[in-house]
Protein backbone atom coordinates (compact mmCIF):
# COMPACT_ATOMS: atom_id res chain seq x y z
CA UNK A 1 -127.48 157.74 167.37
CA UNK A 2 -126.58 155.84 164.09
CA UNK A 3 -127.74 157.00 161.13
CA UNK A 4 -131.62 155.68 160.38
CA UNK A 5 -131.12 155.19 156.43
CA UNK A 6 -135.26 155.64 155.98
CA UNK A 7 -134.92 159.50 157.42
CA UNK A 8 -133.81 162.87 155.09
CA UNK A 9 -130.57 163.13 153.58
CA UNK A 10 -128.81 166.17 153.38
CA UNK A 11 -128.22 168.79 150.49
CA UNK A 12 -125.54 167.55 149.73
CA UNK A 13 -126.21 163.28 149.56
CA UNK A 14 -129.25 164.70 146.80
CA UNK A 15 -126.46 166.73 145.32
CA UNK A 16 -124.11 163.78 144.69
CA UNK A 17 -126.74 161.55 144.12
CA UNK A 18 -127.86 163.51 141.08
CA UNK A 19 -124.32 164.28 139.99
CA UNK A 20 -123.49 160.51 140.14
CA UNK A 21 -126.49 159.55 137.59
CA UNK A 22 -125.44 162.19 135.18
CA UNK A 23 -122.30 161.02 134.84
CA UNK A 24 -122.93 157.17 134.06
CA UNK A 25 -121.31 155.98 131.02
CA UNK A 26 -122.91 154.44 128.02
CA UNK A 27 -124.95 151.02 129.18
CA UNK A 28 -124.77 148.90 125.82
CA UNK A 29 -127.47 146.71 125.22
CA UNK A 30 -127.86 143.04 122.79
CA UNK A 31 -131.10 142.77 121.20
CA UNK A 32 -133.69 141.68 118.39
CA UNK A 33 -136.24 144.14 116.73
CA UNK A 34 -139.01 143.15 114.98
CA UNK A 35 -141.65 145.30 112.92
CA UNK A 36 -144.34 144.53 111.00
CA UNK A 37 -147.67 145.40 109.49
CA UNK A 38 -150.43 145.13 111.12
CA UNK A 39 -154.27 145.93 110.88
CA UNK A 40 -154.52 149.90 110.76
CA UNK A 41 -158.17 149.89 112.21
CA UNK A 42 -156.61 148.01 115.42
CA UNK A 43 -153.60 149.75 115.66
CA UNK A 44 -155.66 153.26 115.83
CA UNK A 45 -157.86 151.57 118.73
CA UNK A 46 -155.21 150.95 120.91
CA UNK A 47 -154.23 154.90 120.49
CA UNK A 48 -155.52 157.11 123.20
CA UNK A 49 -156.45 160.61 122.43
CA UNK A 50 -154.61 162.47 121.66
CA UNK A 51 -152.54 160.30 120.08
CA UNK A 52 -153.44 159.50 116.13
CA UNK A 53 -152.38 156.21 114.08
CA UNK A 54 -149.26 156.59 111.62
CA UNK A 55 -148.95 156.67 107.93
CA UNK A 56 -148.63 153.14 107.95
CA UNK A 57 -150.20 150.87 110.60
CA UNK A 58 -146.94 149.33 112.00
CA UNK A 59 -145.89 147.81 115.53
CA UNK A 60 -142.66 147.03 117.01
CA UNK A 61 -141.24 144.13 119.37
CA UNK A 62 -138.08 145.39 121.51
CA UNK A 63 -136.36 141.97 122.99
CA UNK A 64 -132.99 143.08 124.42
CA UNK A 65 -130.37 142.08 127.33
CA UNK A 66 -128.89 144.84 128.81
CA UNK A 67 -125.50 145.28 130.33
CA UNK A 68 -125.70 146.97 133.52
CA UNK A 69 -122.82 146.35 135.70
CA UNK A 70 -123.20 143.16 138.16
CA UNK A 71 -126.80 143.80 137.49
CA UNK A 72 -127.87 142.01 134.11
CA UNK A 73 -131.28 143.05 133.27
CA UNK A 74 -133.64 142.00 130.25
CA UNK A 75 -135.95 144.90 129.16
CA UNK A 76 -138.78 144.73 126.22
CA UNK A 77 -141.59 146.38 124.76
CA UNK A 78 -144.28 145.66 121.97
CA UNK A 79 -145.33 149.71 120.72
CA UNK A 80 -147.15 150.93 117.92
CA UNK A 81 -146.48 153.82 115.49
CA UNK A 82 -148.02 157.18 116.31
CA UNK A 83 -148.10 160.67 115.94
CA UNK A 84 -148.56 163.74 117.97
CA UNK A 85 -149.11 167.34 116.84
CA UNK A 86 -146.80 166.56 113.93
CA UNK A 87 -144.19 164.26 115.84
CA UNK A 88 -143.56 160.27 114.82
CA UNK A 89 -143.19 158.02 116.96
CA UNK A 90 -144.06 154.61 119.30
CA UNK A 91 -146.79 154.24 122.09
CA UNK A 92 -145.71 151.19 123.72
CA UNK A 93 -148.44 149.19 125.44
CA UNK A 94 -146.54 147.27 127.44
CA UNK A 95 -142.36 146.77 128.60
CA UNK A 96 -141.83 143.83 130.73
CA UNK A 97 -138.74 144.28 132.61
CA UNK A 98 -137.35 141.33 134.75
CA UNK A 99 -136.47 143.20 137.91
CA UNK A 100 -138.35 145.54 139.63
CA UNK A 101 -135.48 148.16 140.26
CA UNK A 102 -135.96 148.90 136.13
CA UNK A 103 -139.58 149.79 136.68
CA UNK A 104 -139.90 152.32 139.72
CA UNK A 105 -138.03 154.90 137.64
CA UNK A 106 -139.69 154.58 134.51
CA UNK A 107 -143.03 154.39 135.58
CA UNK A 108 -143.10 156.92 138.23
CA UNK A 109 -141.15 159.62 136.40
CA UNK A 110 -142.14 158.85 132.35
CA UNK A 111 -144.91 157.11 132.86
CA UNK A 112 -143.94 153.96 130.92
CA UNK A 113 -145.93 150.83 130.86
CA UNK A 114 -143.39 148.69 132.24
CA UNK A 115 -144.38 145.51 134.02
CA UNK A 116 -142.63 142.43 135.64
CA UNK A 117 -142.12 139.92 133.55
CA UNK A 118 -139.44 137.23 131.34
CA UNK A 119 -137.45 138.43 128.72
CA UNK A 120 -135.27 135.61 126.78
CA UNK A 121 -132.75 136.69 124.06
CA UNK A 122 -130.80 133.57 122.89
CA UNK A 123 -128.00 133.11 119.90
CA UNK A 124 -126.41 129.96 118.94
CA UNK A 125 -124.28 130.69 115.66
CA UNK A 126 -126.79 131.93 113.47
CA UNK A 127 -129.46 130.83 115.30
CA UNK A 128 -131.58 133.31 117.01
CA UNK A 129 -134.76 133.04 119.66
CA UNK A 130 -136.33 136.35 121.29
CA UNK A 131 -139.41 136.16 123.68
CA UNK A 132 -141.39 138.48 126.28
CA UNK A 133 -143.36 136.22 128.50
CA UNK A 134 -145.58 137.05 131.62
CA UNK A 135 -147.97 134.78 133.51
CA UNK A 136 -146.53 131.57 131.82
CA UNK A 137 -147.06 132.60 128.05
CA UNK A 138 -144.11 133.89 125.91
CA UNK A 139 -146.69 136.34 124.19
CA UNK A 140 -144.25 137.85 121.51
CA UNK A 141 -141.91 135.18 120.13
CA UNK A 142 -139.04 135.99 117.65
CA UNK A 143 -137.04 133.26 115.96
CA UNK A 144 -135.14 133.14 112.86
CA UNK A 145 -131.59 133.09 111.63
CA UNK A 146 -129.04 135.85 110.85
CA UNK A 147 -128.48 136.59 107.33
CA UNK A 148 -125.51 138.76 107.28
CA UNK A 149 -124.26 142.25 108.67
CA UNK A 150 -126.39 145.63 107.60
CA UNK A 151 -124.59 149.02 107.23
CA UNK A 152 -124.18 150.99 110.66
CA UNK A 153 -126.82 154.08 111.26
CA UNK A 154 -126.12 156.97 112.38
CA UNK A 155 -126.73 158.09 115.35
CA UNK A 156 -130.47 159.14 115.66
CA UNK A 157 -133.28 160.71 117.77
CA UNK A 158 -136.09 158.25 118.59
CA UNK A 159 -139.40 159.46 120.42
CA UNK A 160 -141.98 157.12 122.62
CA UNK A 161 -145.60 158.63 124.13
CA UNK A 162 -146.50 158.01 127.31
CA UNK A 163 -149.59 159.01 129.54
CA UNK A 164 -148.26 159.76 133.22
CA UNK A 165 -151.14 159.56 135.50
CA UNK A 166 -152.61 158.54 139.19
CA UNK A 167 -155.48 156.54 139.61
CA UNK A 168 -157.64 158.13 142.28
CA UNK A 169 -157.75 156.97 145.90
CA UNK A 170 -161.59 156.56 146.11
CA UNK A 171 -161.08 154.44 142.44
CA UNK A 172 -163.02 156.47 139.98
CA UNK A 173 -160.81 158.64 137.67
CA UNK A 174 -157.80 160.32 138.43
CA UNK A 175 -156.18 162.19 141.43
CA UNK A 176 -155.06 164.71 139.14
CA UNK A 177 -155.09 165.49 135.22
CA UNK A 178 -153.09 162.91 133.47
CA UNK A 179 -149.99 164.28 131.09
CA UNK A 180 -148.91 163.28 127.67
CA UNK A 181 -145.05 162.79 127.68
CA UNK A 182 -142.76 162.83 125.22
CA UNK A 183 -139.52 160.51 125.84
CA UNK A 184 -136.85 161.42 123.65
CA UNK A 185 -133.88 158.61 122.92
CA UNK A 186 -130.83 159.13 121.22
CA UNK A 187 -129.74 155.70 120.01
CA UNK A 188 -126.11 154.98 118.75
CA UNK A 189 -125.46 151.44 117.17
CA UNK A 190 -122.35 149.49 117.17
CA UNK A 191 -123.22 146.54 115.31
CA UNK A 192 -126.41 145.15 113.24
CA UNK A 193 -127.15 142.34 111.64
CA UNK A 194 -130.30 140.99 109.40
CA UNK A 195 -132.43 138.04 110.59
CA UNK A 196 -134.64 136.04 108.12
CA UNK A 197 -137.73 134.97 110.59
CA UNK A 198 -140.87 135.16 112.06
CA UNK A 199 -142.87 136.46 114.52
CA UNK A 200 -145.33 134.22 116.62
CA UNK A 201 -148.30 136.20 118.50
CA UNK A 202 -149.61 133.62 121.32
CA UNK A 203 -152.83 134.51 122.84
CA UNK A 204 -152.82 136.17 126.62
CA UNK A 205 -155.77 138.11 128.50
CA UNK A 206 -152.98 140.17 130.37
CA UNK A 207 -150.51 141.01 127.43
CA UNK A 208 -153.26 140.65 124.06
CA UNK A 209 -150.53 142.20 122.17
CA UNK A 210 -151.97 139.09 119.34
CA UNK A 211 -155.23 141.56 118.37
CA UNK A 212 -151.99 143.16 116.24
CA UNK A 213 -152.19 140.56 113.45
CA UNK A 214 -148.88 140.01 111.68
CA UNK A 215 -149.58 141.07 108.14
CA UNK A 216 -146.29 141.81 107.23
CA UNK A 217 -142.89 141.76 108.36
CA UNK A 218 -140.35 145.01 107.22
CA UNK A 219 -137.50 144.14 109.24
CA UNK A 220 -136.19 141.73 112.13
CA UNK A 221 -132.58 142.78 113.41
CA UNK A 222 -130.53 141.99 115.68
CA UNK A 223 -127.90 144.75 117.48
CA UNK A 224 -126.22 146.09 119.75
CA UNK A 225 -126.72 149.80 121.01
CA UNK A 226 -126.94 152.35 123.75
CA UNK A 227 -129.61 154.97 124.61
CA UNK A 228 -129.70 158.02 126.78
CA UNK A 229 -133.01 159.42 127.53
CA UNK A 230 -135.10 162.55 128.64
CA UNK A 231 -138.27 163.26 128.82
CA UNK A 232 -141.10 166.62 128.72
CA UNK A 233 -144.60 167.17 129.82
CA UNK A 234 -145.99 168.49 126.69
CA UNK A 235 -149.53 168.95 127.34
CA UNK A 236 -152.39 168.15 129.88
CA UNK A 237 -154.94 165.15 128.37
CA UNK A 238 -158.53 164.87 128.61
CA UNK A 239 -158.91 162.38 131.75
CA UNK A 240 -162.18 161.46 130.50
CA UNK A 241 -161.06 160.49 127.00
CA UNK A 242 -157.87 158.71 128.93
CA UNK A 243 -159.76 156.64 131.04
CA UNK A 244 -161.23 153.82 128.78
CA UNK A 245 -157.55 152.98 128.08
CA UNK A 246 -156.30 152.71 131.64
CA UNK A 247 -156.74 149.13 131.49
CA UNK A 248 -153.17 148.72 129.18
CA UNK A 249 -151.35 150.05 132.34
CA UNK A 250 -152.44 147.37 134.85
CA UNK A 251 -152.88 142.98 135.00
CA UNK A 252 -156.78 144.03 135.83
CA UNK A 253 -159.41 140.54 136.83
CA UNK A 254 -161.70 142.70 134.92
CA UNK A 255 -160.12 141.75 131.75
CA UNK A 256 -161.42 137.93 132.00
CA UNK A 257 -164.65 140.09 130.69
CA UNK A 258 -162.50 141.26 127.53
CA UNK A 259 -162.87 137.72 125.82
CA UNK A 260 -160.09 137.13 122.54
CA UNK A 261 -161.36 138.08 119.11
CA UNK A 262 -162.17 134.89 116.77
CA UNK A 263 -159.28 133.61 115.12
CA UNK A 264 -157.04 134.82 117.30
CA UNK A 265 -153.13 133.76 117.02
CA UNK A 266 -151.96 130.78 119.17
């Protein structure tokens, strides 16, 4: 009989398979960062227990083009600063990715808010335009023009928070208590420039990412880095205090109920 792909592999395909993904080599990424200042009050309502709100109330735009061999992939995510039983670092709300291959892993193994989406990162000369659109609306828009090199970091440890959960089968709760993971990058940057700019929120009901008022801008750069990551369960959550927040996860019809806040950016 010939070999029926859908049925087990062996020991040793698994074997390879896993030895094959640890040995990939770095996959360098081209992209714009953007943080500002933003409203603490909001910023801590988007947090769900048992995550708490920063020092300072700050969110972060990720707009980048990846390299991945014969496979070019654009990858983003709007996060806020956080803490957790002493560690800083970024809950994301959402991570449009535009190919569905870059979600599977993340969201079934991290738990990482990734969605289908558009993800635009454009340079002419100085000249630079960043975007993460879904559903028609580039809801994050970064523009601006690049002011000159900045001094190389060192290499550094980065940490994101994500909530790995199940929604039940008979849709109320959980199938099982949700986690609180913590994903832990180490970023190394080959070249970073400053961009004088802005940062345009445009109303969505899918991706409000614009009830995180611009207040101020620290910093919008422009790079190019790699990232390994791994990640670790580090403690059960509350599924009752998770559950009013399930909503980030998911393009619900409910939300046409959520209705924008006055003033809202367009």
């Amino acid at each position: 009989m010939a070999r029926v792909r859908y049925g087990a592999r062996t020991e040793a395909e698994i074997t390879a398979a896993r030895a094959s993904v640890s040995k990939l080599p770095d996959i360098w990424s081209t992209g714009v960062v953007a943080v500002w200042e933003s409203d603490l009050d909001a910023v801590a309502a988007v947090l769900p227990p048992p995550l708490k709100p920063a020092e300072r109330p700050l969110v972060r735009a990720n707009i980048s083009k990846v390299d991945l061999p014969g496979y070019p992939l654009g990858a983003g995510s709007v996060a806020v600063a956080a803490v957790h039983d002493g560690v800083t670092g970024w809950y994301p709300l959402v991570m449009p990715m535009t190919h569905e291959r870059a979600l599977i892993g993340g969201r079934e193994v991290f738990g990482e808010p990734k969605k289908l989406g558009e993800v635009t990162v454009d340079r002419d000369g100085l000249v630079v335009r960043a975007a993460l659109a879904r559903h028609g609306i580039a809801f994050v828009e970064v523009r601006g023009a690049v002011e000159g090199t900045l001094p190389l970091p060192e290499p550094a440890e980065k940490v994101d928070f994500y909530f790995k959960f199940l929604p039940a089968v008979d849709g109320r709760g959980f199938d099982a208590d949700p986690v609180l993971v913590h994903c832990v990058r180490n970023e190394k940057v080959r070249k970073l420039e400053r961009i004088a700019g802005d940062v345009v929120l445009r109303e969505s009901m899918y991706d409000p990412v614009a009830d995180l008022p611009v207040r101020r801008i620290m910093e919008i750069t422009i790079g190019e880095k790699t990232t390994d990551q791994k990640g670790r369960v580090v403690e059960r959550v509350s599924a009752q205090a998770l559950l009013p927040y399930i909503h980030q996860r998911y393009d619900d019809p409910q939300q046409i109920l959520d209705g924008p806040p006055e003033g809202s950016a367009v």
